[in-house]
PDB file of N, CA and C in Angstrom:
ATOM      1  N   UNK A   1     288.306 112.863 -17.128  1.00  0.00           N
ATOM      2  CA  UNK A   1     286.885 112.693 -16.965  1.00  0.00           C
ATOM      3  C   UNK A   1     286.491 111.407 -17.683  1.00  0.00           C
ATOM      4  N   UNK A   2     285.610 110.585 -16.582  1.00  0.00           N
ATOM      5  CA  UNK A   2     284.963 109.227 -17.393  1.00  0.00           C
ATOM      6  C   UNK A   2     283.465 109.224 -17.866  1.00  0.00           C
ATOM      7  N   UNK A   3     283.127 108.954 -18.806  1.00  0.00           N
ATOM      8  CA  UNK A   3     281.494 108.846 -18.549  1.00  0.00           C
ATOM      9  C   UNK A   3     281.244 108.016 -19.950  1.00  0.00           C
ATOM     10  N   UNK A   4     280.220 107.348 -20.316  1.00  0.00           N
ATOM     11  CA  UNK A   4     279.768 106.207 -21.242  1.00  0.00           C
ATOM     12  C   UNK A   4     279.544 106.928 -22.634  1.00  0.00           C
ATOM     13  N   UNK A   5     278.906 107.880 -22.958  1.00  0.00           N
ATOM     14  CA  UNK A   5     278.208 108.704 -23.861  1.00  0.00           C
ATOM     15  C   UNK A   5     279.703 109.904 -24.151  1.00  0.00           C
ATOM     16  N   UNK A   6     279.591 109.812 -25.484  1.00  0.00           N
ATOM     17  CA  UNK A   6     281.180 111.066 -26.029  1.00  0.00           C
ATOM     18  C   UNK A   6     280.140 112.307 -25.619  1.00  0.00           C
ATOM     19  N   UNK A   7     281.068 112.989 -25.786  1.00  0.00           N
ATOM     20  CA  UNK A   7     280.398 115.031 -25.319  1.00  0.00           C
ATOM     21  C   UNK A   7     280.799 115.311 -26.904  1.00  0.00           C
ATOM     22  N   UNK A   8     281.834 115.697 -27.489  1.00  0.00           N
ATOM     23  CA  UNK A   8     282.372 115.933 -28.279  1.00  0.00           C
ATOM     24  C   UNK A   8     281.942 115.485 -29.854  1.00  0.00           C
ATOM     25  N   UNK A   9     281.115 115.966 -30.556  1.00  0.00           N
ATOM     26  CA  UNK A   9     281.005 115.888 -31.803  1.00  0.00           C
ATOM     27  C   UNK A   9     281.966 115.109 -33.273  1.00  0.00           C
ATOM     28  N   UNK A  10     283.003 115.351 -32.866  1.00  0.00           N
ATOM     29  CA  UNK A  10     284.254 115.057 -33.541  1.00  0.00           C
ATOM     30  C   UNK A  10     284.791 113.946 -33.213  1.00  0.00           C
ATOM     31  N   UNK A  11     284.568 113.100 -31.769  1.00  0.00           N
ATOM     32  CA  UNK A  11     284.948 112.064 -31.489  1.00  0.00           C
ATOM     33  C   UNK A  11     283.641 110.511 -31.911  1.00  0.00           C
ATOM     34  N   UNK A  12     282.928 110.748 -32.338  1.00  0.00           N
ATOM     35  CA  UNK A  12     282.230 109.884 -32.621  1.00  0.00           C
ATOM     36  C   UNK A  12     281.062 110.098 -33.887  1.00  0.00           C
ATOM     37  N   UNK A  13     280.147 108.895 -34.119  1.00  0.00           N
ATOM     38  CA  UNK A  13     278.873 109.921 -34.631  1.00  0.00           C
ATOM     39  C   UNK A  13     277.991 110.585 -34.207  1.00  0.00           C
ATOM     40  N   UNK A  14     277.759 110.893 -34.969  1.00  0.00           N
ATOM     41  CA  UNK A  14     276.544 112.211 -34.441  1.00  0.00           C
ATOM     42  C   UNK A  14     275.144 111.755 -33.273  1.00  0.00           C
ATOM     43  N   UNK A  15     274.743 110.418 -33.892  1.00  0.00           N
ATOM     44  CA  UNK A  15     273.851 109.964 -32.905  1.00  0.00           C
ATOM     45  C   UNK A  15     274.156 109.039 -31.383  1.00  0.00           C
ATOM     46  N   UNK A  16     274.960 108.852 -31.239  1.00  0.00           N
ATOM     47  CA  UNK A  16     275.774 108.572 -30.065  1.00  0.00           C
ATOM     48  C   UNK A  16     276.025 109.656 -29.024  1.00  0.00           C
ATOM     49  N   UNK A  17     276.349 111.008 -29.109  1.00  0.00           N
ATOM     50  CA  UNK A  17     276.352 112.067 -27.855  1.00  0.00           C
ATOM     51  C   UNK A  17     275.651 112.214 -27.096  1.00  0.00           C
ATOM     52  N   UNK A  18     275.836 112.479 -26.002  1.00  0.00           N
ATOM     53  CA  UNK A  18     275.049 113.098 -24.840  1.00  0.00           C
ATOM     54  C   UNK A  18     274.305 113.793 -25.042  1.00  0.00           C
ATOM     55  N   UNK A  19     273.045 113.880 -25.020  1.00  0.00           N
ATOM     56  CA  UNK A  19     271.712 114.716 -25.700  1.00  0.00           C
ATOM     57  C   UNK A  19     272.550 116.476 -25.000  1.00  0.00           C
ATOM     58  N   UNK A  20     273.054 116.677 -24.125  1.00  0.00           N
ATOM     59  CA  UNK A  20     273.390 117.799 -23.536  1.00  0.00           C
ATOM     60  C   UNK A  20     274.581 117.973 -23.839  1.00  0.00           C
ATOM     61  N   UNK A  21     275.230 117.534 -24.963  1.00  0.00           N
ATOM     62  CA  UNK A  21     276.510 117.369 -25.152  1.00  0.00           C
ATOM     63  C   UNK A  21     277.709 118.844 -25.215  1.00  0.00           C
ATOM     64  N   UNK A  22     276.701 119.565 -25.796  1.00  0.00           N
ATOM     65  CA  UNK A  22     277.165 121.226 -25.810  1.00  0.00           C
ATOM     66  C   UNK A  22     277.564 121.979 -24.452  1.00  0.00           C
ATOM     67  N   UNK A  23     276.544 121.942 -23.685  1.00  0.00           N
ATOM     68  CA  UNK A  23     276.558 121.987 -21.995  1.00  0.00           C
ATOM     69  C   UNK A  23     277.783 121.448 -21.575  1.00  0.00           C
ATOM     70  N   UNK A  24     277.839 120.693 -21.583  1.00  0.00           N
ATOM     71  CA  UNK A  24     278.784 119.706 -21.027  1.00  0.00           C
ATOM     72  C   UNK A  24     280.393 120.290 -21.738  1.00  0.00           C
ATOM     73  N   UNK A  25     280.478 120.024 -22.687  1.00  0.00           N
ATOM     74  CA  UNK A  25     281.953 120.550 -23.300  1.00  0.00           C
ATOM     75  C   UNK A  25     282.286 121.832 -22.748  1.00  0.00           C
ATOM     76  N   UNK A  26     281.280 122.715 -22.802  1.00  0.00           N
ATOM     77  CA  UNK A  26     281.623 124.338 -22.247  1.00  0.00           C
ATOM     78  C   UNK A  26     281.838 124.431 -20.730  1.00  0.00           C
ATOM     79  N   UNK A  27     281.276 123.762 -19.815  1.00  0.00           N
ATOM     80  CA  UNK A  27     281.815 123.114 -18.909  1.00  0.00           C
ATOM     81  C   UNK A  27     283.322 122.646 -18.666  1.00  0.00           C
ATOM     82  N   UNK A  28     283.574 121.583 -19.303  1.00  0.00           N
ATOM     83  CA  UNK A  28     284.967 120.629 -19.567  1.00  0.00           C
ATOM     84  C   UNK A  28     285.763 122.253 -19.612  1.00  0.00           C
ATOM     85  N   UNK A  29     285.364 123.087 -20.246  1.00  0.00           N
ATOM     86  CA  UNK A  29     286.288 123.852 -21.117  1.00  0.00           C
ATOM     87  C   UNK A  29     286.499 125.075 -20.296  1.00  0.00           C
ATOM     88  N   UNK A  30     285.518 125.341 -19.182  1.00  0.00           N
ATOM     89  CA  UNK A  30     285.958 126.024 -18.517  1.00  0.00           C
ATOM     90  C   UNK A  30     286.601 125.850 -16.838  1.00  0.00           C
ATOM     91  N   UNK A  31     287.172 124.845 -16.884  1.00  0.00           N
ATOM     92  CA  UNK A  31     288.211 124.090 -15.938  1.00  0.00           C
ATOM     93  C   UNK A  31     289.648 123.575 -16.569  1.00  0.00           C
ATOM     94  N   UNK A  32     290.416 124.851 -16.572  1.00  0.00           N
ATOM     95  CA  UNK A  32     292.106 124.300 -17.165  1.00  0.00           C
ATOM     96  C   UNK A  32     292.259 123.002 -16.787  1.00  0.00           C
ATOM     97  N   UNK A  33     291.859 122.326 -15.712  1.00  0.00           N
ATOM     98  CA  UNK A  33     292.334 121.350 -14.977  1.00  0.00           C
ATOM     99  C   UNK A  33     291.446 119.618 -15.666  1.00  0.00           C
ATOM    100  N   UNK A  34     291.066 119.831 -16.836  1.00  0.00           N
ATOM    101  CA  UNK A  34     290.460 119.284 -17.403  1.00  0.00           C
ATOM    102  C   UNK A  34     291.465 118.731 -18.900  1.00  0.00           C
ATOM    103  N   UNK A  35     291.890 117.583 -18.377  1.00  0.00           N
ATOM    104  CA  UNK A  35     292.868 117.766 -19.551  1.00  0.00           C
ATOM    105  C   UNK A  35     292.542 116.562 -20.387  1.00  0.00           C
ATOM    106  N   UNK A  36     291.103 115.376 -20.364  1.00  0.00           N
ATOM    107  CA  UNK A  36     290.997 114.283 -21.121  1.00  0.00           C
ATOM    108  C   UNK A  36     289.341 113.803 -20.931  1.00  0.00           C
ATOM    109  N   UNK A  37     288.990 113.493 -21.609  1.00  0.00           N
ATOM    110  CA  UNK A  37     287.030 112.935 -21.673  1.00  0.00           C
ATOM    111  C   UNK A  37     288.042 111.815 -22.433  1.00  0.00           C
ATOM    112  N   UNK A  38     286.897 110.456 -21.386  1.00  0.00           N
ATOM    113  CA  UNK A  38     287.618 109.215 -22.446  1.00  0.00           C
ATOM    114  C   UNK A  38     286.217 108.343 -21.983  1.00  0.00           C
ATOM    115  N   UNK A  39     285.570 107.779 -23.157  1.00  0.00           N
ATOM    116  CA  UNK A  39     283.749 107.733 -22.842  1.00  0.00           C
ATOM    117  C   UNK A  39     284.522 105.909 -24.274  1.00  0.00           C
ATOM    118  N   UNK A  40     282.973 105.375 -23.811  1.00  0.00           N
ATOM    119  CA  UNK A  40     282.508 104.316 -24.873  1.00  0.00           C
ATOM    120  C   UNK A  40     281.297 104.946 -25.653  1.00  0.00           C
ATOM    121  N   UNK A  41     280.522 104.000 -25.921  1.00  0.00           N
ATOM    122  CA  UNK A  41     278.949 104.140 -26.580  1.00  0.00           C
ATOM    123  C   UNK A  41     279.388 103.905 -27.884  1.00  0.00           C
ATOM    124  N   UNK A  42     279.978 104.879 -28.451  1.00  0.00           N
ATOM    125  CA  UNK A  42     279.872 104.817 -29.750  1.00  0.00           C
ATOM    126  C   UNK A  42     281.044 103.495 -30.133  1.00  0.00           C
ATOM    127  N   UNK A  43     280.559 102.505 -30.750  1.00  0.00           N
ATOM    128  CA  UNK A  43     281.348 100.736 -31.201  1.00  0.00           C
ATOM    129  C   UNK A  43     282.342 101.088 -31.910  1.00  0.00           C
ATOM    130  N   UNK A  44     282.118 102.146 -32.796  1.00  0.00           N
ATOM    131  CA  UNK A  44     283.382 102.354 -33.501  1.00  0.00           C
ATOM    132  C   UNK A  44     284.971 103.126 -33.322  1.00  0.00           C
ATOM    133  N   UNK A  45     284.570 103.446 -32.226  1.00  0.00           N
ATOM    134  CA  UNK A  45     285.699 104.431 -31.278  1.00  0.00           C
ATOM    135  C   UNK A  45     285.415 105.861 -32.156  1.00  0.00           C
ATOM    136  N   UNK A  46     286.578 106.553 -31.828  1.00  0.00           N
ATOM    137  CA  UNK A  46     286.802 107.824 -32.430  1.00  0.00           C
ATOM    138  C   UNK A  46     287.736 109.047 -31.594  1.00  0.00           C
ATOM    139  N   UNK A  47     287.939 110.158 -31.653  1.00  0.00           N
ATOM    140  CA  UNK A  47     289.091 110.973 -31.346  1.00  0.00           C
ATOM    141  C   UNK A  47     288.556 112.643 -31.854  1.00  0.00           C
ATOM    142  N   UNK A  48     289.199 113.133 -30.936  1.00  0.00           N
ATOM    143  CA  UNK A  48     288.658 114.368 -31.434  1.00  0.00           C
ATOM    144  C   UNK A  48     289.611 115.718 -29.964  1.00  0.00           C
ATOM    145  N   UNK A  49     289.595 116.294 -30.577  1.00  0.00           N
ATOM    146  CA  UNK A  49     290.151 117.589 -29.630  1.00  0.00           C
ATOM    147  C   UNK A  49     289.996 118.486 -29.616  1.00  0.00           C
ATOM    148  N   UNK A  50     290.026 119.513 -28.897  1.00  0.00           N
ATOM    149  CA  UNK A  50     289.311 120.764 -28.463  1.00  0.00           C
ATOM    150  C   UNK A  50     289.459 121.434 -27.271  1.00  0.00           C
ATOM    151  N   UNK A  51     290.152 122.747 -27.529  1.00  0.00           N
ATOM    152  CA  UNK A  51     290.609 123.571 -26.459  1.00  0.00           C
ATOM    153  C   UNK A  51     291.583 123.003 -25.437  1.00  0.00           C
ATOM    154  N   UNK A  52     292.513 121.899 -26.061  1.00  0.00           N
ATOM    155  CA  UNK A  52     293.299 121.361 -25.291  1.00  0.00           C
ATOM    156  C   UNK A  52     292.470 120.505 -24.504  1.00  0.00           C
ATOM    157  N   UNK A  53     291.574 120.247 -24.921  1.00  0.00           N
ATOM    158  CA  UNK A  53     291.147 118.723 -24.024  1.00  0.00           C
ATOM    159  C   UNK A  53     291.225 117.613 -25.360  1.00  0.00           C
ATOM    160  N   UNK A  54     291.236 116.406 -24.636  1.00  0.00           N
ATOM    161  CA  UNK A  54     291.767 114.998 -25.629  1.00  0.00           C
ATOM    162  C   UNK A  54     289.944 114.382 -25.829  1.00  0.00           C
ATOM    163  N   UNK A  55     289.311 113.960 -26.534  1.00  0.00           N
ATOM    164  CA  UNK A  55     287.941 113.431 -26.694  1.00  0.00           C
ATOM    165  C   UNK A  55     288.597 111.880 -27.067  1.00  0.00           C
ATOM    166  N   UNK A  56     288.465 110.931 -26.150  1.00  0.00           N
ATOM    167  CA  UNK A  56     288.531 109.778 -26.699  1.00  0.00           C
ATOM    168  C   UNK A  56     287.407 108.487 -26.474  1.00  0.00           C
ATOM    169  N   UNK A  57     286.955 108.010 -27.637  1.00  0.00           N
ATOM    170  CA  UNK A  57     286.149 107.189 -27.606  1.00  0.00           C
ATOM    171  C   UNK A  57     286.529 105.821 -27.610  1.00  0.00           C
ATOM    172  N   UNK A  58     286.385 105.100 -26.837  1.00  0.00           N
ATOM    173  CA  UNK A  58     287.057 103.819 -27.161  1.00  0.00           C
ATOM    174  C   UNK A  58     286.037 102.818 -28.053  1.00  0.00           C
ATOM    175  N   UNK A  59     286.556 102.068 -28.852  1.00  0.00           N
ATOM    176  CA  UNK A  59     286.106 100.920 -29.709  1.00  0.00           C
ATOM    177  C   UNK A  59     285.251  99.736 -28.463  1.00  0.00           C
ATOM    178  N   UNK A  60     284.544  99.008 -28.969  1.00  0.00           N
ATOM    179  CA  UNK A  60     283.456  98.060 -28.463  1.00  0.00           C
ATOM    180  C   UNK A  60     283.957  96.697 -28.594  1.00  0.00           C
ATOM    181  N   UNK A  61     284.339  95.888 -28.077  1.00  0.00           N
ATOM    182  CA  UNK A  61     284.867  94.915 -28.047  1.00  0.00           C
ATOM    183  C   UNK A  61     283.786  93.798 -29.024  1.00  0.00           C
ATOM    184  N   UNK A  62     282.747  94.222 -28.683  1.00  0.00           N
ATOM    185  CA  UNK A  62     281.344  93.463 -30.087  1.00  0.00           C
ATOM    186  C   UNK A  62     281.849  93.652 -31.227  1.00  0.00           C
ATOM    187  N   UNK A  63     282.638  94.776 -31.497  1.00  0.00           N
ATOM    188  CA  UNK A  63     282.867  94.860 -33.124  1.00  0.00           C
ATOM    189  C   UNK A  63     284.078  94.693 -33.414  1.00  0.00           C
ATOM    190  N   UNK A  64     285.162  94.452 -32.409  1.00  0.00           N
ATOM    191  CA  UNK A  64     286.718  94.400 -32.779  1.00  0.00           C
ATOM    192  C   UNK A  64     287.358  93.887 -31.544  1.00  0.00           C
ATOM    193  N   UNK A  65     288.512  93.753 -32.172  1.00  0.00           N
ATOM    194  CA  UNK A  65     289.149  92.644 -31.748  1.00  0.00           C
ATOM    195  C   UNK A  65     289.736  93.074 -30.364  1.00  0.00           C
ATOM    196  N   UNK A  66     289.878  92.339 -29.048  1.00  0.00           N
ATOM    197  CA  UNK A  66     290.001  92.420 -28.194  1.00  0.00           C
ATOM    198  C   UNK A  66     291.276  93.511 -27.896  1.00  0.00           C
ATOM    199  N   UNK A  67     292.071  93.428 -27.976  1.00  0.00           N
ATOM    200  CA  UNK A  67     293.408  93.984 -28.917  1.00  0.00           C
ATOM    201  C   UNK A  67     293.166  95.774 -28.886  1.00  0.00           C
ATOM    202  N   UNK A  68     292.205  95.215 -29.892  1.00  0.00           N
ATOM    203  CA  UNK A  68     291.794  97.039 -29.908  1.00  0.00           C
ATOM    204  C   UNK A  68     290.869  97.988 -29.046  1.00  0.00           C
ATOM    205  N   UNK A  69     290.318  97.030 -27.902  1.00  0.00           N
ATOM    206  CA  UNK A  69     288.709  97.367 -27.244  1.00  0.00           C
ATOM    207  C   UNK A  69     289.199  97.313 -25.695  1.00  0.00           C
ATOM    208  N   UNK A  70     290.592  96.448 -25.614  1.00  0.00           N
ATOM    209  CA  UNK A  70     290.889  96.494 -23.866  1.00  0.00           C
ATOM    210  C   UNK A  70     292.103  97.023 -23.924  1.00  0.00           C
ATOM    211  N   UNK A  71     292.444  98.413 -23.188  1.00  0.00           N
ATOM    212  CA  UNK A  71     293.474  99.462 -23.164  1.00  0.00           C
ATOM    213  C   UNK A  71     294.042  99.999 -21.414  1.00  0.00           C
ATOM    214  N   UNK A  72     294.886 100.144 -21.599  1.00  0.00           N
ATOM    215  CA  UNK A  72     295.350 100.693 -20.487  1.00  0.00           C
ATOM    216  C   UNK A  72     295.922 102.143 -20.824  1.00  0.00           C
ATOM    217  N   UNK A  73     294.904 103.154 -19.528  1.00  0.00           N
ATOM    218  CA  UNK A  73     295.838 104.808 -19.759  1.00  0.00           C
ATOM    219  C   UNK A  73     296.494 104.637 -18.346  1.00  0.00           C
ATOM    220  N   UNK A  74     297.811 105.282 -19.268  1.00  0.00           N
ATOM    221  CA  UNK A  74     299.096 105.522 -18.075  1.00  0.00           C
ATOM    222  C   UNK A  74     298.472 107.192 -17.749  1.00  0.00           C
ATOM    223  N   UNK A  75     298.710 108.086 -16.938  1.00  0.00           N
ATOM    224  CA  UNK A  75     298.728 109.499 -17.146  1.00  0.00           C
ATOM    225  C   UNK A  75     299.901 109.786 -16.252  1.00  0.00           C
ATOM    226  N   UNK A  76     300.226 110.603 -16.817  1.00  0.00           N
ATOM    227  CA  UNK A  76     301.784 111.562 -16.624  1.00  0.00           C
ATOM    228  C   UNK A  76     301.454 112.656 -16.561  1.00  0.00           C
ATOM    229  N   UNK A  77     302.035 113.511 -16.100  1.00  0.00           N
ATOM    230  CA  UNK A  77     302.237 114.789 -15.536  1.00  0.00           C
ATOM    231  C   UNK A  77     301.986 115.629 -16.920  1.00  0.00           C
ATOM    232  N   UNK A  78     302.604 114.897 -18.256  1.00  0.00           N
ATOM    233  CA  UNK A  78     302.311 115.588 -19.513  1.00  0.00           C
ATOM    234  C   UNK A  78     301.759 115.352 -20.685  1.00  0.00           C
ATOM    235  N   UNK A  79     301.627 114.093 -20.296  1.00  0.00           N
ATOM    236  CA  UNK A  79     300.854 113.108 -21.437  1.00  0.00           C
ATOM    237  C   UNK A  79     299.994 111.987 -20.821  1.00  0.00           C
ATOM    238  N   UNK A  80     299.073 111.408 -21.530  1.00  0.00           N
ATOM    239  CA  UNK A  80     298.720 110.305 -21.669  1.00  0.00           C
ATOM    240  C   UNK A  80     299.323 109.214 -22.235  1.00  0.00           C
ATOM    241  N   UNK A  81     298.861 108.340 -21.848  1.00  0.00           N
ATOM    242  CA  UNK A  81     299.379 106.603 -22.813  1.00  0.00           C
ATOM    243  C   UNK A  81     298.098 106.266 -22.905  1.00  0.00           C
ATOM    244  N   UNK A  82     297.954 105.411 -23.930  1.00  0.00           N
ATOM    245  CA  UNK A  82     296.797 104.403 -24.099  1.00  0.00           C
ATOM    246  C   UNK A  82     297.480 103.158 -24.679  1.00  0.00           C
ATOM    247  N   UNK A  83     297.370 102.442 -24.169  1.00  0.00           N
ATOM    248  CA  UNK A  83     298.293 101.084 -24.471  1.00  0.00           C
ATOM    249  C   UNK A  83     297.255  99.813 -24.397  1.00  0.00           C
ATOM    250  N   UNK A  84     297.275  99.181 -25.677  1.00  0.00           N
ATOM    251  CA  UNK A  84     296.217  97.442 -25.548  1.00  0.00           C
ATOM    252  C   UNK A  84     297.029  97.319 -24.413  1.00  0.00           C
ATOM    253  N   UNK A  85     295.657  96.056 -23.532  1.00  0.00           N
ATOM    254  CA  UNK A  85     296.122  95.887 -22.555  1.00  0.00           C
ATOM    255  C   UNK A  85     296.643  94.058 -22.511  1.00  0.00           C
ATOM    256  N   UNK A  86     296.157  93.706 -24.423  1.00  0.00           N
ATOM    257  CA  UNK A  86     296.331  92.537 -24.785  1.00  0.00           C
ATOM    258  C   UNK A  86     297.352  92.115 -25.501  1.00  0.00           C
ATOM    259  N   UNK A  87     298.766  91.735 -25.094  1.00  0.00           N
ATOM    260  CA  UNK A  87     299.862  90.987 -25.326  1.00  0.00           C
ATOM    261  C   UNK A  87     299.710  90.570 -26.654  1.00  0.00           C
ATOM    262  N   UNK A  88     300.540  90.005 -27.709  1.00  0.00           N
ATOM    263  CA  UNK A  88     300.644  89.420 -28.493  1.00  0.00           C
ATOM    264  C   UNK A  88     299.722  89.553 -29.763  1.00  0.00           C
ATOM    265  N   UNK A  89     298.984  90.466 -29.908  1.00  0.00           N
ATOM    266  CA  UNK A  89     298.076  90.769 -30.277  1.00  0.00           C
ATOM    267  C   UNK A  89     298.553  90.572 -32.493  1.00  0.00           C
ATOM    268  N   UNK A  90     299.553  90.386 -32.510  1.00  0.00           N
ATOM    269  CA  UNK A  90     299.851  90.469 -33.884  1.00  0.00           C
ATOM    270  C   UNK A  90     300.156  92.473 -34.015  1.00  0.00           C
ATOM    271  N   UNK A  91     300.326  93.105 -33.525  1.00  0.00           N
ATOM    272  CA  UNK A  91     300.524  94.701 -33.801  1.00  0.00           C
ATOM    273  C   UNK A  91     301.728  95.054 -32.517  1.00  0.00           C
ATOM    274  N   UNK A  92     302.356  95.851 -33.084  1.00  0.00           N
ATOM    275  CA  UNK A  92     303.227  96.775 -31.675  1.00  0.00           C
ATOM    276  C   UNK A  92     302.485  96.660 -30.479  1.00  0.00           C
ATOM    277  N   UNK A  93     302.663  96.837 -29.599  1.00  0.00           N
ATOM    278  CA  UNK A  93     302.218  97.145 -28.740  1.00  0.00           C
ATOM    279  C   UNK A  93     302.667  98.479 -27.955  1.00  0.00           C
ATOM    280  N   UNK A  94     302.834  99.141 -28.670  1.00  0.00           N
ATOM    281  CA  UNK A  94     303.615 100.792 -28.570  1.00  0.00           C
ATOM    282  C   UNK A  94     302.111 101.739 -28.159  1.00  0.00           C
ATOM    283  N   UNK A  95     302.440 102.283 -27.123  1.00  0.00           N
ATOM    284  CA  UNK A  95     301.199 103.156 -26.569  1.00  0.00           C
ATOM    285  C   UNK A  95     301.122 104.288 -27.160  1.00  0.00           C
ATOM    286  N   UNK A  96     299.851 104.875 -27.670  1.00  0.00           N
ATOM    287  CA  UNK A  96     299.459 105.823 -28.399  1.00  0.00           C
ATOM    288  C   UNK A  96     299.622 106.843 -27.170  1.00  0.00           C
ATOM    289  N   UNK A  97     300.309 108.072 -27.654  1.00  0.00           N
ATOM    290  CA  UNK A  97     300.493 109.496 -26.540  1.00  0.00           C
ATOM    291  C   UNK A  97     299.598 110.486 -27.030  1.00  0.00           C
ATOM    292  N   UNK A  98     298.980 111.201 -25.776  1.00  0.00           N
ATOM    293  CA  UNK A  98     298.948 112.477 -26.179  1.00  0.00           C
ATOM    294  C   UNK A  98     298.761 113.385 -25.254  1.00  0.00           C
ATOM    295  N   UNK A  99     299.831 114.286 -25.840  1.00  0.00           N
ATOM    296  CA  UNK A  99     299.923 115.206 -24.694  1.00  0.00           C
ATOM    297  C   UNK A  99     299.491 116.125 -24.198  1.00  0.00           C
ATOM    298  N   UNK A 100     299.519 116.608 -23.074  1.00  0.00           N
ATOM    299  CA  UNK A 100     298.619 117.221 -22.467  1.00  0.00           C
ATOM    300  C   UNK A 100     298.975 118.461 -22.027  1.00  0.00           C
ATOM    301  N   UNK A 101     298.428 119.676 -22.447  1.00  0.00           N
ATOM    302  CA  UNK A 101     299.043 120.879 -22.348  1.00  0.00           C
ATOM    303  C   UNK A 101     299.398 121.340 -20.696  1.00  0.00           C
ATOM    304  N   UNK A 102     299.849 122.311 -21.064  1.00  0.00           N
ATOM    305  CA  UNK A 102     300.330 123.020 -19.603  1.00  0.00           C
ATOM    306  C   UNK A 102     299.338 124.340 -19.273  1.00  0.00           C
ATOM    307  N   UNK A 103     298.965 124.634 -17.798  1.00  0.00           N
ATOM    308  CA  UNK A 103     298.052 125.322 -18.075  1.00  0.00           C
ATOM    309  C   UNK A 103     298.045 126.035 -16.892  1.00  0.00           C
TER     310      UNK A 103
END
């Protein structure tokens, strides 16, 4: 699932969510087939999980470095990747996983 605004409490701050943000998660949560929310808004990124879904916020390219703000997700049958999508960046470039339950 894509959308601009986090659902998830835990993935960002508090004033950044979806005014309906509660709605919405119990939703997410009642579709097994729901296995990732990956939203902006909030500049500082953030992460968060719940009931086997992944909450990911991505970082704002206004506040950090390109590196950290332009990503590529692989999805697999069991995991995710999130991988910069920027070369040379001075860091690994080793894609952050996470996996995704079976259901």
């Amino acid at each position: 699932m894509f959308a601009h605004f986090p659902a998830l409490p835990a993935s960002c701050r508090s004033n950044h969510l979806l005014w309906d943000h509660q709605k919405i998660v119990k939703l997410l949560e009642a579709h097994s087939s729901v296995k990732a929310f990956l939203n902006g808004h909030d500049h500082n990124g953030g992460y968060g999980q719940q009931a086997g879904i992944h909450y990911v916020t991505f970082p704002a390219m206004v506040e950090h470095p390109a590196a950290e703000s332009c990503n590529v997700v692989s999805v697999f049958q069991n995991r995710l990747e999130i991988q910069s999508a920027i070369e040379n960046s001075g860091r690994p470039n080793s894609p952050r996983v996470l996996k995704l339950a079976n259901n």
